[in-house]
PDB file of N, CA and C in Angstrom:
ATOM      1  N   UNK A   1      49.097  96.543 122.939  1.00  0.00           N
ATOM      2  CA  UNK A   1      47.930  95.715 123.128  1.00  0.00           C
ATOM      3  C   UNK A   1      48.131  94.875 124.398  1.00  0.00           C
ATOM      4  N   UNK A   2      47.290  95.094 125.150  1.00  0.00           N
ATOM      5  CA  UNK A   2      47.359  93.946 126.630  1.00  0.00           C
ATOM      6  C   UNK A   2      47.237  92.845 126.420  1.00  0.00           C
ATOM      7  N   UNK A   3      48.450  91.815 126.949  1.00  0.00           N
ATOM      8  CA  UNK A   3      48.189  90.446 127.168  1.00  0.00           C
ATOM      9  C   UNK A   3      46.907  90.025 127.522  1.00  0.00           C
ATOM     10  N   UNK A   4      46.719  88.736 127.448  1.00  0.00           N
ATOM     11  CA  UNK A   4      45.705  87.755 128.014  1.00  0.00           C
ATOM     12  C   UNK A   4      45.345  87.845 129.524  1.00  0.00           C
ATOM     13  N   UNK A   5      47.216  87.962 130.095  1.00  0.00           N
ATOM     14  CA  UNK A   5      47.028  87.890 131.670  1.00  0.00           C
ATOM     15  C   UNK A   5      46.394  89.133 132.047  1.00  0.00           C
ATOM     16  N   UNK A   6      47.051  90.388 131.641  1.00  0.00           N
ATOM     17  CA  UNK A   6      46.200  91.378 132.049  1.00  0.00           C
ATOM     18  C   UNK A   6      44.874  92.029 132.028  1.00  0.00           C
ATOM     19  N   UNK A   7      44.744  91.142 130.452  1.00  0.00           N
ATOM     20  CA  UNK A   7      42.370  91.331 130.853  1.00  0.00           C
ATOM     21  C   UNK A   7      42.380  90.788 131.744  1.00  0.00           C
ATOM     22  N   UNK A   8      42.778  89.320 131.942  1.00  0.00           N
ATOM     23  CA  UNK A   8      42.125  88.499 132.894  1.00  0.00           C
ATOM     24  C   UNK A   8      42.544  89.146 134.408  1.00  0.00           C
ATOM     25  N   UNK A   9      43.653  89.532 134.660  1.00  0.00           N
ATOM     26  CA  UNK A   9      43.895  90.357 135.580  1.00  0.00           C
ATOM     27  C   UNK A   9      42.793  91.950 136.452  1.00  0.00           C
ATOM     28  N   UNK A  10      42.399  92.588 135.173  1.00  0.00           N
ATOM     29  CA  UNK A  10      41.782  93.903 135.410  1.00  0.00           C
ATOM     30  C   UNK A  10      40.081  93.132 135.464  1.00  0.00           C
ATOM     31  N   UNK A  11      39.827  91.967 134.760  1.00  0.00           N
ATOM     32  CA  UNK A  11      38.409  91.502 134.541  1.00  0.00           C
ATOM     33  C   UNK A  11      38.438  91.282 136.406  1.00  0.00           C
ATOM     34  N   UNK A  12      39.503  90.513 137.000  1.00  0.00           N
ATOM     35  CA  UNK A  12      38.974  90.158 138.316  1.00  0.00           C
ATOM     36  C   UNK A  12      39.401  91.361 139.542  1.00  0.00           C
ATOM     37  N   UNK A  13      40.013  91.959 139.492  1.00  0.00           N
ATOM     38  CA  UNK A  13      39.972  93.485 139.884  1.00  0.00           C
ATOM     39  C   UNK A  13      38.335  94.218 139.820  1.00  0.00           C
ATOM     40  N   UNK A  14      38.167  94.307 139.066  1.00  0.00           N
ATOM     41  CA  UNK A  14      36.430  94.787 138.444  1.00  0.00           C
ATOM     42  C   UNK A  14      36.003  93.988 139.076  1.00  0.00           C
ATOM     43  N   UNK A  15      35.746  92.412 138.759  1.00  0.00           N
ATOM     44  CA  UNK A  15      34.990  92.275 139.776  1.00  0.00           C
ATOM     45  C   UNK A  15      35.114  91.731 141.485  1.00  0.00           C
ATOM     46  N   UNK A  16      36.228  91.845 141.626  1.00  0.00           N
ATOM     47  CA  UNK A  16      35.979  91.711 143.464  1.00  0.00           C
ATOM     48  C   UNK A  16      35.757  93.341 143.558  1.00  0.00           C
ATOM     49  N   UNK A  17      35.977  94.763 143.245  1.00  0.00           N
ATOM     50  CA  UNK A  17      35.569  95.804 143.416  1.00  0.00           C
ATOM     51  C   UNK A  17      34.046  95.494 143.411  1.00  0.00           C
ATOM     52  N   UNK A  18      33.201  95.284 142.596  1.00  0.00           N
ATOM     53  CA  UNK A  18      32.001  95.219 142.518  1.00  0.00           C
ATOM     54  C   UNK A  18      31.551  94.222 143.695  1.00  0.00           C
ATOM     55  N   UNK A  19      31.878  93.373 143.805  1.00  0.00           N
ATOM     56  CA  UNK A  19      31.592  92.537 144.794  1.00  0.00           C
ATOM     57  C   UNK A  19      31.725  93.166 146.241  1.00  0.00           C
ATOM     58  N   UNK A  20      32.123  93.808 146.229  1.00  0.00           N
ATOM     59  CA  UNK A  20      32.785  94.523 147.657  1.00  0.00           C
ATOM     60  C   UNK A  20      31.753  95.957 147.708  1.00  0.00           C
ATOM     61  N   UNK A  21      31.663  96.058 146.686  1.00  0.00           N
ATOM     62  CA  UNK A  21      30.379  97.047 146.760  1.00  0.00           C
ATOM     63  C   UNK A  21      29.567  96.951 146.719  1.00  0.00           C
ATOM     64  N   UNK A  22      29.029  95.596 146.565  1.00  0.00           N
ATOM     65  CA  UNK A  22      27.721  94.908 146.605  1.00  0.00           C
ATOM     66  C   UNK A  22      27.563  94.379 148.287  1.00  0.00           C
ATOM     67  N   UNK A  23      28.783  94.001 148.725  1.00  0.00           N
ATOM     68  CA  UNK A  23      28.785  93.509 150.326  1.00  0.00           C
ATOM     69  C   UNK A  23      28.607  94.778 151.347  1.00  0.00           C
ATOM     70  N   UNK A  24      29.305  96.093 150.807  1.00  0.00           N
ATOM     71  CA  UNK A  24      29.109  97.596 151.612  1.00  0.00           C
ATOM     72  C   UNK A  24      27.358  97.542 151.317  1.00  0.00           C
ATOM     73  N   UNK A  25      26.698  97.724 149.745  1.00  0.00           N
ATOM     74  CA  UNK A  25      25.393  98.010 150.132  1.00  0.00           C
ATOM     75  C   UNK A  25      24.240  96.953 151.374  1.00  0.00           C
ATOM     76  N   UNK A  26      24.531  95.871 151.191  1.00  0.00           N
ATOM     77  CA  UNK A  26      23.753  94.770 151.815  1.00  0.00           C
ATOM     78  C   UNK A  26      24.350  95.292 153.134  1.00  0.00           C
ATOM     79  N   UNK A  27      25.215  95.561 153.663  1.00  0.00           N
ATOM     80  CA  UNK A  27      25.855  95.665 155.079  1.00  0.00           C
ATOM     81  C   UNK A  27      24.965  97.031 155.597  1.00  0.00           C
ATOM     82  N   UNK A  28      25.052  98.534 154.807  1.00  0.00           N
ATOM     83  CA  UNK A  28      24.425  99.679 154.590  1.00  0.00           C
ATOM     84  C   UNK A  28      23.099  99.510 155.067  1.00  0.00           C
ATOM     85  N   UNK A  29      22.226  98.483 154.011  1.00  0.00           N
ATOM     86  CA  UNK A  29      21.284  98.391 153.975  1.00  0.00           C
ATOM     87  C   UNK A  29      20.785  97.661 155.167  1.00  0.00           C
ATOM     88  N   UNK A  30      21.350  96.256 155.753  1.00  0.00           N
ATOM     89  CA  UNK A  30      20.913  95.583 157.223  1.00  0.00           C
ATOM     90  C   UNK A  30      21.145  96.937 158.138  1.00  0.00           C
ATOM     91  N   UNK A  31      21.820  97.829 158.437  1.00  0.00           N
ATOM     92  CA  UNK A  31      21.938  98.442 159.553  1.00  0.00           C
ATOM     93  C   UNK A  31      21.366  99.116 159.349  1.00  0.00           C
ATOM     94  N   UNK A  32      20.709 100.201 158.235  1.00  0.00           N
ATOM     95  CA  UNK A  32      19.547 100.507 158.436  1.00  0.00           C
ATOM     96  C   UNK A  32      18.327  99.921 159.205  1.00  0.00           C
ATOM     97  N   UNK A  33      17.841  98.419 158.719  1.00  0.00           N
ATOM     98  CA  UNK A  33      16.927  97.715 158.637  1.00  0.00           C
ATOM     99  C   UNK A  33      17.037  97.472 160.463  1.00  0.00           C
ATOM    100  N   UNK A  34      17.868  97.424 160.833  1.00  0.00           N
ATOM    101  CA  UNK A  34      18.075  97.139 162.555  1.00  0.00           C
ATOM    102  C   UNK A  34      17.812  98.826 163.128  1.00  0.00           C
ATOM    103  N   UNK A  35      18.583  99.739 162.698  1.00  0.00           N
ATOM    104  CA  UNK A  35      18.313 100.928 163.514  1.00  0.00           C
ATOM    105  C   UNK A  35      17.681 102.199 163.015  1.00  0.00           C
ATOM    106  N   UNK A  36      16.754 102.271 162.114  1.00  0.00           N
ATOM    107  CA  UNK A  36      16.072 103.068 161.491  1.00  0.00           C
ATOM    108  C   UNK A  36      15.200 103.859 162.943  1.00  0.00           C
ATOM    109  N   UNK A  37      15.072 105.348 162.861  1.00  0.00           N
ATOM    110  CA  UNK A  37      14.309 105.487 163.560  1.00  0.00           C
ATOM    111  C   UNK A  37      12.878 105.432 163.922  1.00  0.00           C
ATOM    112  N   UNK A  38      12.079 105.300 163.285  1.00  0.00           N
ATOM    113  CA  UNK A  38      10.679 104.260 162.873  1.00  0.00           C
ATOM    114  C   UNK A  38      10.436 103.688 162.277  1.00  0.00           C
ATOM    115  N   UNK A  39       9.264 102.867 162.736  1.00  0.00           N
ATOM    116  CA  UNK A  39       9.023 101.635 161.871  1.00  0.00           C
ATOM    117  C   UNK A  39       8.522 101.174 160.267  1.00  0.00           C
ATOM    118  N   UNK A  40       8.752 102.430 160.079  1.00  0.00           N
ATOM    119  CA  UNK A  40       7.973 102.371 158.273  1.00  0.00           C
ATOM    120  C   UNK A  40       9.678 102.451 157.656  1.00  0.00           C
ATOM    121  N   UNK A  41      10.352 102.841 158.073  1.00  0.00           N
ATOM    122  CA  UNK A  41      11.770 103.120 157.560  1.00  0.00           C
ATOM    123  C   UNK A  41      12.543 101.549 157.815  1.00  0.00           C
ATOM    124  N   UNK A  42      12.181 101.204 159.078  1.00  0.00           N
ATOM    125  CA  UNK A  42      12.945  99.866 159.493  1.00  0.00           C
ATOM    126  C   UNK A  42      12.344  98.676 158.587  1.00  0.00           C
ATOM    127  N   UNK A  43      11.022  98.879 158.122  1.00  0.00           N
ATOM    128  CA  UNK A  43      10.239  98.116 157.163  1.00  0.00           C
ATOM    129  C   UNK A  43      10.469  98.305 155.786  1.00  0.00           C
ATOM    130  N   UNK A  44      10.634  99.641 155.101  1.00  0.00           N
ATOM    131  CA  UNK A  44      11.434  99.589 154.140  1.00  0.00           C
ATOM    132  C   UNK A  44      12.687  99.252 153.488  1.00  0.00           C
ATOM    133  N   UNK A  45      13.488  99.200 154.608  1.00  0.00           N
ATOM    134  CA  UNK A  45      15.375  98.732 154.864  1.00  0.00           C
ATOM    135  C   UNK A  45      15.231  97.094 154.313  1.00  0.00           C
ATOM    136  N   UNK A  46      14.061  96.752 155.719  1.00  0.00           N
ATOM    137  CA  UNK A  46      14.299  95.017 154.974  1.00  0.00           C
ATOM    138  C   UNK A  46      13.758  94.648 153.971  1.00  0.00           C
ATOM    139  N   UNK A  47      12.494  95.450 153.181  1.00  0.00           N
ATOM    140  CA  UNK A  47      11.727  95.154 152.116  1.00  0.00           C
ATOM    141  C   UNK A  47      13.050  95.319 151.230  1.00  0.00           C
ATOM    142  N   UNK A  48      14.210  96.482 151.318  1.00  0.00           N
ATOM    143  CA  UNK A  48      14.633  95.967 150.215  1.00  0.00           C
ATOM    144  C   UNK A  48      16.123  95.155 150.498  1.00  0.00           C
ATOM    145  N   UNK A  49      16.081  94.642 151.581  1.00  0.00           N
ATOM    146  CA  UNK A  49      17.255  93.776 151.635  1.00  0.00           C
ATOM    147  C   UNK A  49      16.484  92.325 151.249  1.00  0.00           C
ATOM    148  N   UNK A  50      15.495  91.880 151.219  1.00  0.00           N
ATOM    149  CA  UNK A  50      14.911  91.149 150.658  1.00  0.00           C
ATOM    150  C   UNK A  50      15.094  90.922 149.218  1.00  0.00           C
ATOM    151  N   UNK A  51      14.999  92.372 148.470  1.00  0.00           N
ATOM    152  CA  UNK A  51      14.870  91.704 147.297  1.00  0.00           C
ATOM    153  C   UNK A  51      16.506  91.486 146.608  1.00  0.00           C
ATOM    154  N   UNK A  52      17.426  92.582 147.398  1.00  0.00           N
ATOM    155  CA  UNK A  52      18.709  92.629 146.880  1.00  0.00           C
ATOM    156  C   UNK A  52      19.259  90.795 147.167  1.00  0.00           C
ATOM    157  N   UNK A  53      18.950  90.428 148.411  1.00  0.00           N
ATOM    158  CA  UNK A  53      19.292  88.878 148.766  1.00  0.00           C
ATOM    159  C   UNK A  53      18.113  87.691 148.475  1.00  0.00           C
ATOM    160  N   UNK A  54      17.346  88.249 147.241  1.00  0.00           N
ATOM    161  CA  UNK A  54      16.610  86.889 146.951  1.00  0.00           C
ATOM    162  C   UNK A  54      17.897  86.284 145.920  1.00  0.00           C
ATOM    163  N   UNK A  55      17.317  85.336 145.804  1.00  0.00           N
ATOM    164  CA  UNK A  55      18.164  83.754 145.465  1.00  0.00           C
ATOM    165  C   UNK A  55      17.194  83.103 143.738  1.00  0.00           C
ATOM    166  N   UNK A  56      17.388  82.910 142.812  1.00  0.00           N
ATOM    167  CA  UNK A  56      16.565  81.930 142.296  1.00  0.00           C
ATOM    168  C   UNK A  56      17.251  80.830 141.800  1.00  0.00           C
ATOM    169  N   UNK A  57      16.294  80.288 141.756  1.00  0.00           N
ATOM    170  CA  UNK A  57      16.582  78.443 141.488  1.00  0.00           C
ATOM    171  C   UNK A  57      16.611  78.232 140.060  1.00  0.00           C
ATOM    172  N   UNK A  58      18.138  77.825 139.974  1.00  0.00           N
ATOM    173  CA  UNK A  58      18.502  77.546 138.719  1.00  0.00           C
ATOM    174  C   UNK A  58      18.671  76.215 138.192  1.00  0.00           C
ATOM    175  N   UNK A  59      18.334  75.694 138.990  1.00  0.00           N
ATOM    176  CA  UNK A  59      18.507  74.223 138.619  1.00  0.00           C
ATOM    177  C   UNK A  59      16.785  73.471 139.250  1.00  0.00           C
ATOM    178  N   UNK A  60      16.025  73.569 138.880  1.00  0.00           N
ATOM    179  CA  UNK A  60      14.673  72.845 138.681  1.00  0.00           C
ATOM    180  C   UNK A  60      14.928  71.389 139.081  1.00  0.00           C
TER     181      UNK A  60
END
């Protein structure tokens, strides 16, 4: 049975992996949004880097 340290170990492994794959798509996705070869493609890139980097307000 795994210690304490090692969930907590593999829990933050998991997530800086995820995190890091969340920073490759947003990165993916801006350089699209800059060099797409027309403008319906360069408009789609940021429509959805928009929604991947909206923000909400959690504190009212």
């Amino acid at each position: 049975m795994p210690t304490f340290v090692t969930l907590v170990t593999r829990g933050a492994d998991t997530l800086g992996a995820g995190a890091a794959l969340y920073a490759l798509t947003i990165t993916t996705i801006a350089l699209a949004a800059v060099a797409a070869p027309n403008a319906q493609r360069r408009h789609d890139a940021r429509t959805v880097l928009k929604i991947l980097m909206r923000r909400t307000d959690r504190n009212p």
